[in-house]
C-alpha atoms as a PDB file:
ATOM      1  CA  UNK A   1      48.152 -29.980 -14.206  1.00  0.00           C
ATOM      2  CA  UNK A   2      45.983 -27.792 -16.267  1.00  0.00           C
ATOM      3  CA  UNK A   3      44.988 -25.709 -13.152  1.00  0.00           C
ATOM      4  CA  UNK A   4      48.511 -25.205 -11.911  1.00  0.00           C
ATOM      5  CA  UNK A   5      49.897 -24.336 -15.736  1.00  0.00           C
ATOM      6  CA  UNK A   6      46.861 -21.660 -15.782  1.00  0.00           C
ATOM      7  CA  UNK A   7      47.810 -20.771 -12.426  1.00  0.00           C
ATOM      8  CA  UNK A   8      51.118 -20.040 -13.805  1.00  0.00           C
ATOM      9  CA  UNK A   9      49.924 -18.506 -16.810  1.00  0.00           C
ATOM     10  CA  UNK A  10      48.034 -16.185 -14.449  1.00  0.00           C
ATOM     11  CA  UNK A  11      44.685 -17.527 -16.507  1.00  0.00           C
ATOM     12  CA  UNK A  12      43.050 -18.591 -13.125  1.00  0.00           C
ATOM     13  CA  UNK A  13      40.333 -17.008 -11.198  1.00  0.00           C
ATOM     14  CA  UNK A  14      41.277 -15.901  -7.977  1.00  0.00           C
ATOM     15  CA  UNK A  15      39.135 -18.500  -6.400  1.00  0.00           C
ATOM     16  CA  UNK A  16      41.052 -21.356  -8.492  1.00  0.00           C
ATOM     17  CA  UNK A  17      44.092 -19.904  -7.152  1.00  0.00           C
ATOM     18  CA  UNK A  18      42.637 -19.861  -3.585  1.00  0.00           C
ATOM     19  CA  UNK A  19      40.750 -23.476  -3.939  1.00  0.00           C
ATOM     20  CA  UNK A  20      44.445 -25.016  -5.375  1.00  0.00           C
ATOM     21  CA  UNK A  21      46.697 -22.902  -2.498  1.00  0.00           C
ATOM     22  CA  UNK A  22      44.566 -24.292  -0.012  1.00  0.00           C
ATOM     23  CA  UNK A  23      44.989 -27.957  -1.136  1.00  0.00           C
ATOM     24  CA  UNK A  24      48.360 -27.543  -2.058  1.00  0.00           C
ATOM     25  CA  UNK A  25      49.895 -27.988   0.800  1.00  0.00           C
ATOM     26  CA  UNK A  26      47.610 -31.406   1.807  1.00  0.00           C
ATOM     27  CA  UNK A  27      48.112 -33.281  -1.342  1.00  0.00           C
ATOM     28  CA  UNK A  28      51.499 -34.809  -2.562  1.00  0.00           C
ATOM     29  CA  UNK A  29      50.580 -35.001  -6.264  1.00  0.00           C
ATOM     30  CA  UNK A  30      49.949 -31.279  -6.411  1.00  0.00           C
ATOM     31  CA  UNK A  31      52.438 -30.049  -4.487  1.00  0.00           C
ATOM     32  CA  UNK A  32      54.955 -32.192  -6.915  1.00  0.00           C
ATOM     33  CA  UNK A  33      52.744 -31.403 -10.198  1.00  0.00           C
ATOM     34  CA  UNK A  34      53.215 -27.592  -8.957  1.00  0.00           C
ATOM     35  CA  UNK A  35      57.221 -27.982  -8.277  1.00  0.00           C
ATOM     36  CA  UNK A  36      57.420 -29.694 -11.640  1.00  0.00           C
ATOM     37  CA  UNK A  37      55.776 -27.277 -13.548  1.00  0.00           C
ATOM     38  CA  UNK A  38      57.948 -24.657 -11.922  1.00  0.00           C
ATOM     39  CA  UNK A  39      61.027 -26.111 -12.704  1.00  0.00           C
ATOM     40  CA  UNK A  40      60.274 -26.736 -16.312  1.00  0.00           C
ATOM     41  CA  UNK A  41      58.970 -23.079 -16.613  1.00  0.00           C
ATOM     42  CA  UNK A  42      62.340 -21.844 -15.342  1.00  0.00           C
ATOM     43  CA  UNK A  43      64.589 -24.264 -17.248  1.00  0.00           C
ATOM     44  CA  UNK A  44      62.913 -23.326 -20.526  1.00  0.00           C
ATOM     45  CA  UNK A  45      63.202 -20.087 -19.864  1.00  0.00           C
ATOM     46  CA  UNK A  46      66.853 -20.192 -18.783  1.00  0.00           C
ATOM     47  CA  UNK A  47      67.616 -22.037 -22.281  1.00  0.00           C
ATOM     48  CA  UNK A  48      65.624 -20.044 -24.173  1.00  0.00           C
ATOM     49  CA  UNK A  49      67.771 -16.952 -25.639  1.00  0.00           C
ATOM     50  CA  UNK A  50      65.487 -14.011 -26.426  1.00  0.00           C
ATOM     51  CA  UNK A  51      67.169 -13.051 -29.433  1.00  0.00           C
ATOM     52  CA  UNK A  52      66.910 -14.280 -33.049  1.00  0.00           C
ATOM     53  CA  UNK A  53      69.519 -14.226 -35.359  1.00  0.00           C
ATOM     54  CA  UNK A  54      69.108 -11.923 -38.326  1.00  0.00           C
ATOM     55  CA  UNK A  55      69.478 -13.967 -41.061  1.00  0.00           C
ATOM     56  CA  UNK A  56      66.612 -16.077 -39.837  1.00  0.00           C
ATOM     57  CA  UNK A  57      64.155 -13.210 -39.215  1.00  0.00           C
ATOM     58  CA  UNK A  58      64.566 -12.105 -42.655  1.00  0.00           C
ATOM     59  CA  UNK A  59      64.006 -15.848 -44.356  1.00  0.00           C
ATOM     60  CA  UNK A  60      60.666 -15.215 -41.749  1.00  0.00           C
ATOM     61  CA  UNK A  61      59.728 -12.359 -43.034  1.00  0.00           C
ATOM     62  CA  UNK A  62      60.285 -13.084 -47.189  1.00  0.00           C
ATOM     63  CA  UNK A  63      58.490 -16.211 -46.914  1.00  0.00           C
ATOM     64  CA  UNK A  64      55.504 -14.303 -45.534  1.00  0.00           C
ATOM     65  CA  UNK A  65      55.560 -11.681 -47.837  1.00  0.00           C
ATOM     66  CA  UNK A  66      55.804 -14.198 -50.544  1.00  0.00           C
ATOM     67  CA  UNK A  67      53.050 -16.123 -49.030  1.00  0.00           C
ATOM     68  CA  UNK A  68      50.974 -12.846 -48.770  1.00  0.00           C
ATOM     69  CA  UNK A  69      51.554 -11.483 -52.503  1.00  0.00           C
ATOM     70  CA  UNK A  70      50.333 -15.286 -53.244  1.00  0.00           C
ATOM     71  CA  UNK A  71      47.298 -14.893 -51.967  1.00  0.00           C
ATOM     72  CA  UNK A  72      46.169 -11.655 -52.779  1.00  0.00           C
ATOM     73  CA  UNK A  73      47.428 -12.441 -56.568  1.00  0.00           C
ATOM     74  CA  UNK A  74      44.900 -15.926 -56.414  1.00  0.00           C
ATOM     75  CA  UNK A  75      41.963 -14.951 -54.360  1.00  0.00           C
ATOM     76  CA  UNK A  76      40.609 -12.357 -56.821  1.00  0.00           C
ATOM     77  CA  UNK A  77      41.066 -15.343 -59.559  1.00  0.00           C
ATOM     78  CA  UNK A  78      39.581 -17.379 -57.646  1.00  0.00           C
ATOM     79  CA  UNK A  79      36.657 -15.632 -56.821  1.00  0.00           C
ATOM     80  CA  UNK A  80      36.211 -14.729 -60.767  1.00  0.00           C
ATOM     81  CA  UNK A  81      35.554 -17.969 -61.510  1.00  0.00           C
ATOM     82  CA  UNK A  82      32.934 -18.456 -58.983  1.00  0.00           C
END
């Protein structure tokens, strides 16, 4: 399964791709590990909206700032007591 998800992913060598193509057709569990993959890929990405709402991006991005002003505000504490 991780061969045919980094097939997918397009994270295989070419001779990965070759080796699994080759045995794909000869062997039940990949050909079915291969299909399933597939169809997961494609109904996640048929479910998945590629849009955020608004109102959640900006929640996003004040808790990061937030999170960032944090940190730069304690590290230089921190490293003055050190």
């Amino acid at each position: 399964m991780k061969l045919i998800q980094r097939i997918l992913d397009k994270e295989a060598t070419a001779e990965e791709e070759a080796r699994f193509l080759a045995n794909k057709d000869q062997c039940l569990p990949c050909q079915e590990g291969h299909e399933l993959e597939v169809a997961l890929r494609k109904a996640l990405k048929s479910k998945c909206t590629s849009t955020c709402p608004s109102t959640l991006l900006e929640s996003i991005r004040l808790k990061i700032s937030s999170i960032v002003l944090l940190i730069l505000l304690l590290i230089p504490l921190f490293c003055w007591f050190i």
